[in-house]
C-alpha atoms as a PDB file:
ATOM      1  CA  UNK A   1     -16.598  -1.419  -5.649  1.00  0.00           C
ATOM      2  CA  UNK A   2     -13.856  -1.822  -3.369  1.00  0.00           C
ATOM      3  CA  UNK A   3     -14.024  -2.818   0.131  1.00  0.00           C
ATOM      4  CA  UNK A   4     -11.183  -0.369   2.418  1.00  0.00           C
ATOM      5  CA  UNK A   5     -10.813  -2.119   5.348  1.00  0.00           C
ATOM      6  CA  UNK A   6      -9.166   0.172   7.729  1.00  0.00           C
ATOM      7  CA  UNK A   7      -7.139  -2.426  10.423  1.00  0.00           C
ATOM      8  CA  UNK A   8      -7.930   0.100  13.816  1.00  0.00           C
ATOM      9  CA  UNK A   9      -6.135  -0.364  17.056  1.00  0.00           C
ATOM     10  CA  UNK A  10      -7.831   1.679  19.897  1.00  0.00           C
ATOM     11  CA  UNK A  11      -5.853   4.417  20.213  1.00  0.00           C
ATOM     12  CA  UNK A  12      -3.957   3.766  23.776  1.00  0.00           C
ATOM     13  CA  UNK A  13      -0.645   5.364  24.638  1.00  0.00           C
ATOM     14  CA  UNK A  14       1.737   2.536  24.486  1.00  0.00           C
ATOM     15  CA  UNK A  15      -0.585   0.142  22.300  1.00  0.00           C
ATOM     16  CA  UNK A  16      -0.127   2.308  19.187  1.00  0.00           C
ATOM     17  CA  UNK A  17       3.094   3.799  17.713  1.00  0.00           C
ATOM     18  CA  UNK A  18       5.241   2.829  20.472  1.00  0.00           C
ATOM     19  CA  UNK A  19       8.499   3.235  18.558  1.00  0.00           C
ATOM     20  CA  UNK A  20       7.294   7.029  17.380  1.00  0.00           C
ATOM     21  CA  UNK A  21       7.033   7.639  21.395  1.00  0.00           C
ATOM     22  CA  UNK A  22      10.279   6.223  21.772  1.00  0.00           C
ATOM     23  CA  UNK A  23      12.309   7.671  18.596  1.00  0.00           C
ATOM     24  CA  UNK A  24      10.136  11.127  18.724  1.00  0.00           C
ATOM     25  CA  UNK A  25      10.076  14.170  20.698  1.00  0.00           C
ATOM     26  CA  UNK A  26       6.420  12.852  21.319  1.00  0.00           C
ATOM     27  CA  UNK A  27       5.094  11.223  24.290  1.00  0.00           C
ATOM     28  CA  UNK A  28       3.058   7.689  24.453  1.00  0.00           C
ATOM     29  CA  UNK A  29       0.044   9.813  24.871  1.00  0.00           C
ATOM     30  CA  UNK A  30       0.711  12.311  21.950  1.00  0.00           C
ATOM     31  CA  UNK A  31       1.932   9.466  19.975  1.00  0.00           C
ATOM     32  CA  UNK A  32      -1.585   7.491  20.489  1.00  0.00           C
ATOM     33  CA  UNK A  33      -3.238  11.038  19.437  1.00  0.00           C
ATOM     34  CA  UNK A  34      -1.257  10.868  16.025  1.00  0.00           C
ATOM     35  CA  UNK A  35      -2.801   7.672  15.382  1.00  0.00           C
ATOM     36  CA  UNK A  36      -6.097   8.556  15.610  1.00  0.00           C
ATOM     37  CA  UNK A  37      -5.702  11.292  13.562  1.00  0.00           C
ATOM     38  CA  UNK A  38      -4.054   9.775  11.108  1.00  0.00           C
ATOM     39  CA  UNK A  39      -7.192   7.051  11.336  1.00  0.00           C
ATOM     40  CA  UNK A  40      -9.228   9.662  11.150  1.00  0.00           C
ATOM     41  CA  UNK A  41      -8.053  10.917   7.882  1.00  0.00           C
ATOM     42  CA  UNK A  42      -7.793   7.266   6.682  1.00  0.00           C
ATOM     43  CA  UNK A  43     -11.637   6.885   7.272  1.00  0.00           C
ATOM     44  CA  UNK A  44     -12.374  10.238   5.039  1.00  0.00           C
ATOM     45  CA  UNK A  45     -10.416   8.589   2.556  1.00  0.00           C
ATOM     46  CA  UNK A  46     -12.044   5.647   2.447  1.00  0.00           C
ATOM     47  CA  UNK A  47     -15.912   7.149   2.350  1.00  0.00           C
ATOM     48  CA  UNK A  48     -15.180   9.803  -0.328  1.00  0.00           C
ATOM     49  CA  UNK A  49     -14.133   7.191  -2.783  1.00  0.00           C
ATOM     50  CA  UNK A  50     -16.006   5.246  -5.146  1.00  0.00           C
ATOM     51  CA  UNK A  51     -15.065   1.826  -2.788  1.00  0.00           C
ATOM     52  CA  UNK A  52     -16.888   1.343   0.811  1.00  0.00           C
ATOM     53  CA  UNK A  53     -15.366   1.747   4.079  1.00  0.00           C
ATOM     54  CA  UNK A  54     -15.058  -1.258   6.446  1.00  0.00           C
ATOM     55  CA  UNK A  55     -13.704  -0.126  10.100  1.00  0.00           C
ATOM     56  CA  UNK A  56     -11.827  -3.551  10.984  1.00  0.00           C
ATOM     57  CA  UNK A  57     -11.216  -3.617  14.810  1.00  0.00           C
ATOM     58  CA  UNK A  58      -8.818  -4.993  16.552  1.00  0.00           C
ATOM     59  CA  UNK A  59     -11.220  -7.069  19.862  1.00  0.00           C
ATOM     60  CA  UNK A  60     -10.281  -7.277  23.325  1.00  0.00           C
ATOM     61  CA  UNK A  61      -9.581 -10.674  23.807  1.00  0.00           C
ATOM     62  CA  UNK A  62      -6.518 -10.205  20.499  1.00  0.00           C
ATOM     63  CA  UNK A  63      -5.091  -6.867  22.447  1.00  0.00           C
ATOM     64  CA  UNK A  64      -2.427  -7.693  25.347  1.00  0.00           C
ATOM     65  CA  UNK A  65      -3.678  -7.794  28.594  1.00  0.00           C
ATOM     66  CA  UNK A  66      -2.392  -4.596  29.902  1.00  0.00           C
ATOM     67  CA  UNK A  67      -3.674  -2.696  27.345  1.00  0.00           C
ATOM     68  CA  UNK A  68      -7.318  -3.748  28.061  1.00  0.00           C
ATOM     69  CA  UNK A  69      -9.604  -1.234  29.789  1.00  0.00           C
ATOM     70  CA  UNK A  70     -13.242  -0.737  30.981  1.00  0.00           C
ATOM     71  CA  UNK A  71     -13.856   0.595  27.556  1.00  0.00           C
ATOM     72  CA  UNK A  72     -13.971  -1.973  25.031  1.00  0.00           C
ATOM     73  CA  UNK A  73     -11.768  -1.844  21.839  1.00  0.00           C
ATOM     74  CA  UNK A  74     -15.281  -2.103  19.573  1.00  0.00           C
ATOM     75  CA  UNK A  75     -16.727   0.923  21.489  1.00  0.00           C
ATOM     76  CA  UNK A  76     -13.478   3.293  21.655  1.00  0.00           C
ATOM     77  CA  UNK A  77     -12.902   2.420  17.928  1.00  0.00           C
ATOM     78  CA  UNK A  78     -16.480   2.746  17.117  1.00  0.00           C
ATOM     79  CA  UNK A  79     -16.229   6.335  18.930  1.00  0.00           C
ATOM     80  CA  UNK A  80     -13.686   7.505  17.189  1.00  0.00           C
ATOM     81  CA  UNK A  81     -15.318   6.349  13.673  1.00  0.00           C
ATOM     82  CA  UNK A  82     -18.542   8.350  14.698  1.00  0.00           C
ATOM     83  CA  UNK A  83     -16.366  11.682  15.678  1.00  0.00           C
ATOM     84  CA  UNK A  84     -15.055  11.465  12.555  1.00  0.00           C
ATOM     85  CA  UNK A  85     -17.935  10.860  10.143  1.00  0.00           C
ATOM     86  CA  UNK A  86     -21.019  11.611  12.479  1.00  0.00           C
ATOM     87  CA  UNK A  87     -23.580   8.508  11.098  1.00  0.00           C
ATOM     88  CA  UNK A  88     -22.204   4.965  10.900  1.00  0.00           C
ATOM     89  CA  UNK A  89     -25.497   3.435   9.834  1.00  0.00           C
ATOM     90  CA  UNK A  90     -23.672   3.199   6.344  1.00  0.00           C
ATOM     91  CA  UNK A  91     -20.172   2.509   7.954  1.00  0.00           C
ATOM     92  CA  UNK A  92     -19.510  -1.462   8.662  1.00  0.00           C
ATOM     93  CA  UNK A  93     -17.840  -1.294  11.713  1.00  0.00           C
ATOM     94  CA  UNK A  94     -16.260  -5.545  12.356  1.00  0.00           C
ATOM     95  CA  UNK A  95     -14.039  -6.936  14.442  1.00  0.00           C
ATOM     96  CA  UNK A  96     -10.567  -8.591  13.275  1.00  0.00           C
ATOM     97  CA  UNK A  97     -10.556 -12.362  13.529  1.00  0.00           C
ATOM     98  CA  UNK A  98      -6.867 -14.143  14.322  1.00  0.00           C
ATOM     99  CA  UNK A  99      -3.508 -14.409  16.068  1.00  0.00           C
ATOM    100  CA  UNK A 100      -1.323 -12.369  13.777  1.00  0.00           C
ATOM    101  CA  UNK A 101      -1.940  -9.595  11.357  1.00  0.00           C
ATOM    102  CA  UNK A 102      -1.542 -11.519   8.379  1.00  0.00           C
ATOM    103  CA  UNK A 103      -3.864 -13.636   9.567  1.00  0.00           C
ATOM    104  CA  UNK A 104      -6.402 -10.741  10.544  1.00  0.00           C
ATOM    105  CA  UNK A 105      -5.778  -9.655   7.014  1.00  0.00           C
ATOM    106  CA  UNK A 106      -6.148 -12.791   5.473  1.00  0.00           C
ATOM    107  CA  UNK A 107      -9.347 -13.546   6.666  1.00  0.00           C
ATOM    108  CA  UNK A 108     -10.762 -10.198   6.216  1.00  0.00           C
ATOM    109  CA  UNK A 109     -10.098 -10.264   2.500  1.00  0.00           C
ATOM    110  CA  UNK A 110     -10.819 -13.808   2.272  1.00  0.00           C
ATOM    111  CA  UNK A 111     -14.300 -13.846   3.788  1.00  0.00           C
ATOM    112  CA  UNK A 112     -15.276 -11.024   1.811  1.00  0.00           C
ATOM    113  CA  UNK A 113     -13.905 -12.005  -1.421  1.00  0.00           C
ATOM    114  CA  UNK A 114     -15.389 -15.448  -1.145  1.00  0.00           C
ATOM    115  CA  UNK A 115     -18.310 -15.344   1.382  1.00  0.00           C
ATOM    116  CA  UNK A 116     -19.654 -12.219   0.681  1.00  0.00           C
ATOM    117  CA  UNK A 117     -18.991 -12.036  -2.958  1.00  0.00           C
ATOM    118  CA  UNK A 118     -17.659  -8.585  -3.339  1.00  0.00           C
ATOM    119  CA  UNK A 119     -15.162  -7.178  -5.978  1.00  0.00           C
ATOM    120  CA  UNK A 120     -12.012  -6.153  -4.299  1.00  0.00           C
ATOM    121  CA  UNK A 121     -10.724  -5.644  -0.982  1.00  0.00           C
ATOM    122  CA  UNK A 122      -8.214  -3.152   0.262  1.00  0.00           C
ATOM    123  CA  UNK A 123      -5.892  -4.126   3.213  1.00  0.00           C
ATOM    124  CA  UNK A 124      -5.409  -0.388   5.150  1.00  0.00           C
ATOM    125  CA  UNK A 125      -3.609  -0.022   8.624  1.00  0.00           C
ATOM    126  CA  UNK A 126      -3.947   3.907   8.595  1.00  0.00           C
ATOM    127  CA  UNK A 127      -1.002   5.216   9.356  1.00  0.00           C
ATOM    128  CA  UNK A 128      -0.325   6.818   6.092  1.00  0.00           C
ATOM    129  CA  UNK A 129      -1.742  10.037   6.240  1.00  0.00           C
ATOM    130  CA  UNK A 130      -1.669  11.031   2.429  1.00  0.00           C
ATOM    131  CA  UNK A 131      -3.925   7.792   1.540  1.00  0.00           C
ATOM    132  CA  UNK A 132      -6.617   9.735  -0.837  1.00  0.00           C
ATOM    133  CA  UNK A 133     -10.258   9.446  -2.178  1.00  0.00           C
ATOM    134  CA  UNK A 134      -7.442   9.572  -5.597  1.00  0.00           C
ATOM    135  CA  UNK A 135      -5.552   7.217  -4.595  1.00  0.00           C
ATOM    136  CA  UNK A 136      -8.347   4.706  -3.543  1.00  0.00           C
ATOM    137  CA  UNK A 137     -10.119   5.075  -6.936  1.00  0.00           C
ATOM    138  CA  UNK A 138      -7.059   4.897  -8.870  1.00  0.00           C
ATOM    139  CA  UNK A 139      -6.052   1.177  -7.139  1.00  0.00           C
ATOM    140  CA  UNK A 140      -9.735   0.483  -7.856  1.00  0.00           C
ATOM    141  CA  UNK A 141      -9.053   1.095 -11.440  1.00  0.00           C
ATOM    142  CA  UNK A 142      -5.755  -1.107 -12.157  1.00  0.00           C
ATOM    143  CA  UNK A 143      -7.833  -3.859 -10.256  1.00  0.00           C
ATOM    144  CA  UNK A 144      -9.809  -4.465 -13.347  1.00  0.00           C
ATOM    145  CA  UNK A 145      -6.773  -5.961 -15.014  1.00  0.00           C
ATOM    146  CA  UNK A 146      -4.294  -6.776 -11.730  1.00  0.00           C
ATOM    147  CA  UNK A 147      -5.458  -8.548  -9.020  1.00  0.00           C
ATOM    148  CA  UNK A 148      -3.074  -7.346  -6.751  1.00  0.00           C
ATOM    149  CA  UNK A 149      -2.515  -3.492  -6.309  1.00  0.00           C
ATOM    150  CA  UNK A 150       0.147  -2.397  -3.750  1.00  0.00           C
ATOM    151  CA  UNK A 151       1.021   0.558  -2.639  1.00  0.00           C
ATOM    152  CA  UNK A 152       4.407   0.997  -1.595  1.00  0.00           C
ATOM    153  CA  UNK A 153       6.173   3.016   1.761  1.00  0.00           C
ATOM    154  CA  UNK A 154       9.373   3.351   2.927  1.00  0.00           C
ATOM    155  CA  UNK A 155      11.868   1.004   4.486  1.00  0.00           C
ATOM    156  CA  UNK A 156       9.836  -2.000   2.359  1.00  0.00           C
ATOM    157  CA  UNK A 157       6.963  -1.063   3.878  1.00  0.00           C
ATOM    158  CA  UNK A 158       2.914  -1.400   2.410  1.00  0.00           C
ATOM    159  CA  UNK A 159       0.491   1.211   2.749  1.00  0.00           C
ATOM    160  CA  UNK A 160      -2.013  -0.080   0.641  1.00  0.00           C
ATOM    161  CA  UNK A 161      -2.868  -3.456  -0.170  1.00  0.00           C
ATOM    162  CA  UNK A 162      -5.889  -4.735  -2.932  1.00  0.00           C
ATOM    163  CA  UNK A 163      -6.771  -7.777  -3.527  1.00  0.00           C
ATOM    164  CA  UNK A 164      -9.465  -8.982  -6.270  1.00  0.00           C
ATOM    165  CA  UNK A 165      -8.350 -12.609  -5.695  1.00  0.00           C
ATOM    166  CA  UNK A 166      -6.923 -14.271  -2.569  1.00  0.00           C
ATOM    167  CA  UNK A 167      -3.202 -15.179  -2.268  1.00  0.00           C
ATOM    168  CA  UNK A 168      -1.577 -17.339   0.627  1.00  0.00           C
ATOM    169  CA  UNK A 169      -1.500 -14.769   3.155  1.00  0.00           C
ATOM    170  CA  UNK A 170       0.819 -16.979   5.484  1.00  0.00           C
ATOM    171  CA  UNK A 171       3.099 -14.143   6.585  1.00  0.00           C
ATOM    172  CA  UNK A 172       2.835 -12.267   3.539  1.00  0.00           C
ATOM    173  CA  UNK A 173       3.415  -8.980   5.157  1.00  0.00           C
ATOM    174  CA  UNK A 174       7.014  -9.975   6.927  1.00  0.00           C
ATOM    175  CA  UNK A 175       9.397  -7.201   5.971  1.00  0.00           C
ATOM    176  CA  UNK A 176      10.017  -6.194   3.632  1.00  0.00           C
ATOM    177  CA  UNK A 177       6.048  -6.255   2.925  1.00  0.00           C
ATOM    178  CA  UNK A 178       5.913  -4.540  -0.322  1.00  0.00           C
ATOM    179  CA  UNK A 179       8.537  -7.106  -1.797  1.00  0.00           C
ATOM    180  CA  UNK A 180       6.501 -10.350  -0.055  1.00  0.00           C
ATOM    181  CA  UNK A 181       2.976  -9.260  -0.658  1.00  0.00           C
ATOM    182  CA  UNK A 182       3.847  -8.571  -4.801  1.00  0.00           C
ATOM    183  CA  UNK A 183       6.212 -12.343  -4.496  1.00  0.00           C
ATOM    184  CA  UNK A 184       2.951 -14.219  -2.457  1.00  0.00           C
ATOM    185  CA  UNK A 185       1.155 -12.431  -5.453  1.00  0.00           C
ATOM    186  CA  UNK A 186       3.083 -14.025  -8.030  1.00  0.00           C
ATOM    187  CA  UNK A 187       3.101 -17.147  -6.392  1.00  0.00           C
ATOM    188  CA  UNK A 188      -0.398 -17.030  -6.864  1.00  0.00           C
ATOM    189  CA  UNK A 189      -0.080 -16.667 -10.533  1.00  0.00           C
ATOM    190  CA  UNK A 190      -1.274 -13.281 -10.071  1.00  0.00           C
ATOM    191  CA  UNK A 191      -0.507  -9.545 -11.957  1.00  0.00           C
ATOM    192  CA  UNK A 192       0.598  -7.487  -9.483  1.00  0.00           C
ATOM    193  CA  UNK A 193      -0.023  -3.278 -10.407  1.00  0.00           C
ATOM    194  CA  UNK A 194       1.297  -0.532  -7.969  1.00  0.00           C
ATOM    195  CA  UNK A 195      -0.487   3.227  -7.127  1.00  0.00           C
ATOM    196  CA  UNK A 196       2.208   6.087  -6.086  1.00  0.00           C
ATOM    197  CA  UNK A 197       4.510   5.432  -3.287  1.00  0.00           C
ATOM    198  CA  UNK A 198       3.289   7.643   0.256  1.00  0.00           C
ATOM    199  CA  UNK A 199       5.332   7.502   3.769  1.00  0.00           C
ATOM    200  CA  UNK A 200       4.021   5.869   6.412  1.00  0.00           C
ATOM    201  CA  UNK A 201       4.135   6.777   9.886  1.00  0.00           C
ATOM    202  CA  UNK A 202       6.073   4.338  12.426  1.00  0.00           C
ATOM    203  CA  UNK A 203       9.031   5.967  13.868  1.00  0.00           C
ATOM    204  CA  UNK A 204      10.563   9.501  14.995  1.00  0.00           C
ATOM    205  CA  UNK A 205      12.671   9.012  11.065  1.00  0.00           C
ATOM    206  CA  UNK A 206       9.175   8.902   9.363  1.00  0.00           C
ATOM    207  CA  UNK A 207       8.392  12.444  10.368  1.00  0.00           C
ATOM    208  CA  UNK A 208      11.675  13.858   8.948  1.00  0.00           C
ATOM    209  CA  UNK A 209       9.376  13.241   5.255  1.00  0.00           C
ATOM    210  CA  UNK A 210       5.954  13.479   6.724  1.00  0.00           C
ATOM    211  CA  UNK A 211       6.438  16.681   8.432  1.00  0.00           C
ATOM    212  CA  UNK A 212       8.135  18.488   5.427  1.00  0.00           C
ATOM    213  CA  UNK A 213       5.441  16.680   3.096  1.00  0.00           C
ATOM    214  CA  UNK A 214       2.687  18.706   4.812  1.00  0.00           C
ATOM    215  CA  UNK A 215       4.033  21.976   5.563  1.00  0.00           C
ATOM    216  CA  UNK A 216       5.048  21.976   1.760  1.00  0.00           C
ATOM    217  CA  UNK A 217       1.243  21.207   0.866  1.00  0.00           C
ATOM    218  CA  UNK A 218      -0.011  23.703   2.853  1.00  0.00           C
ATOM    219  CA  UNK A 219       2.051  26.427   1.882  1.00  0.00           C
ATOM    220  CA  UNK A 220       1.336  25.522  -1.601  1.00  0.00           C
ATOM    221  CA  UNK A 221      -2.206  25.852  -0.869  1.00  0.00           C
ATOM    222  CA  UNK A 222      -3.092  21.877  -1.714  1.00  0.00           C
ATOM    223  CA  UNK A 223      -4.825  19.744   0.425  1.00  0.00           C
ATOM    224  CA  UNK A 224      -3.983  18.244   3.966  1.00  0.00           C
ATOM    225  CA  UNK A 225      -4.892  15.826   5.199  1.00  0.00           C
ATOM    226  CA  UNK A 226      -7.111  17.301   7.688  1.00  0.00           C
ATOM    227  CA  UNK A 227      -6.939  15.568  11.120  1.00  0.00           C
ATOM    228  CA  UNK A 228      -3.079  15.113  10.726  1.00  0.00           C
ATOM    229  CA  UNK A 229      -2.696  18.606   9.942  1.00  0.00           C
ATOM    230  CA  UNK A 230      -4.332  20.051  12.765  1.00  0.00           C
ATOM    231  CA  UNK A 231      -2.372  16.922  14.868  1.00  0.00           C
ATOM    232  CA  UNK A 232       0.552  18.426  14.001  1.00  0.00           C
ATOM    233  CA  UNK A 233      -0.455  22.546  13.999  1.00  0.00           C
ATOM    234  CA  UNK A 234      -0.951  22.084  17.358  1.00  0.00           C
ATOM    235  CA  UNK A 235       2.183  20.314  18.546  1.00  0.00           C
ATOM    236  CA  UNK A 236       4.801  22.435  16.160  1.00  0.00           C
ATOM    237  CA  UNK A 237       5.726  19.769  14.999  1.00  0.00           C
ATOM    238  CA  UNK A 238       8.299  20.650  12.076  1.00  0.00           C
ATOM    239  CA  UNK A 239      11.750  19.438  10.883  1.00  0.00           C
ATOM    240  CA  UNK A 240      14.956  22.026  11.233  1.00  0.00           C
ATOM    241  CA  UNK A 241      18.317  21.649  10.319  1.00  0.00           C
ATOM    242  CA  UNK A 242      20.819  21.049  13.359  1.00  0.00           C
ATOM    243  CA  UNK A 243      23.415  19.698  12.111  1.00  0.00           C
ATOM    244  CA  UNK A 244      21.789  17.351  10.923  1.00  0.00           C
ATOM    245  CA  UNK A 245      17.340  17.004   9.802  1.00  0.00           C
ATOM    246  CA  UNK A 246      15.446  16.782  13.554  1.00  0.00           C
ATOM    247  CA  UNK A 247      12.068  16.742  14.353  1.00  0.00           C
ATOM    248  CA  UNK A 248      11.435  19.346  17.003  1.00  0.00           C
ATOM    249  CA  UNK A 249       7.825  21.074  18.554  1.00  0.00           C
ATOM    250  CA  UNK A 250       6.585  24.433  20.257  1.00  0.00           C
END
């Protein structure tokens, strides 16, 4: 079974998808709203595969100072997790330990690999709103013969990272991560596998795929993912040509 650790900002305007805000037609707050939907989704995901869900928090005392409020990161990311999937007594819910991400990452997957003793562990940030149950199970799969299963985004990016042993996580996500996490794998003397390349959701650019991505599935009667979808219904969000492919709303 696969750990999913889902890496979970609480979702503050500013905090979260900053550069969306500022290369979108949506504000800071909107922006934060996407995030939690696409968490949302990423949660779903992660519970109706065959692996277990982990909701990996992001504490106070690592989020910048003006971004801390009477509401404590474990308790607004805890919140969210419960609005999404009603009973956490099933649901670990754990806080991030270190300075950087790789380091937050590298400890998560570390600790659990070798404390704990589990199987496999699946590095998450949840901002790819196509991540699957499918997808999930099918990394789970090619980590029975490749210790490292990546999932690859756009612009270099890494939407899904599994590990069934450790590699030197010293900035192994520094752009362009898919290329450093699969070289730190090597490195390792580690096979590295891949699952199906998704977007990823960063900047105003990202939505020129996302957007047409889900309209497409919907029309074509497949599944959405649900929280995104209803994210976006309600903002009109959709992509028209104006000379050139822009994002635009109701």
């Amino acid at each position: 079974m696969t750990v999913v650790a889902v890496f979970a900002d609480p979702p503050r305007p500013g905090l979260v998808l900053s550069d969306l805000a500022e290369t979108s037609p949506l504000t800071e707050a909107e922006a934060a709203e996407f995030y939690a939907a696409m968490l949302k989704d990423a949660f779903l995901a992660a519970v109706r595969s065959g692996g277990e869900l982990l909701v990996n928090y992001r504490p106070d005392d690592l989020l910048p100072d003006e971004f801390v409020t009477d509401e404590p990161a474990a308790a607004a990311v805890r919140a969210l997790a419960a609005d999404t999937l009603g009973d956490l007594s099933d649901v670990r819910v754990e806080k991030q330990v270190g300075s950087t991400f790789d380091a937050r990452a590298g400890n998560t997957v570390s600790h659990l690999l070798g404390t704990e003793g589990e199987q496999s562990v699946a590095v998450v940030r949840g901002n790819a709103p196509f991540l699957t149950r499918t997808l999930v199970d099918s990394a789970a799969m090619k980590l029975r013969s490749a210790p490292v299963v990546l999932g690859p985004s756009m612009s270099g990016r890494c939407y899904y990272a599994a590990f069934s042993e450790p590699i030197d996580f010293t900035e192994s996500f520094t752009h362009p991560e898919i290329e450093t996490l699969a070289a730190h794998g090597h490195d390792a003397g580690l096979d590295v596998d891949f699952v199906p390349m998704q977007p990823t959701v960063e900047t105003g650019e990202d939505l020129l795929t996302v957007l047409p991505m889900l309209h497409a599935r919907r029309e074509a009667g497949r599944i959405v993912p649900k929280h995104t979808a209803k994210f976006v219904a309600e903002l009109g969000l959709r992509v028209v040509e104006d000379g050139e492919p822009t994002v635009v709303r109701n």
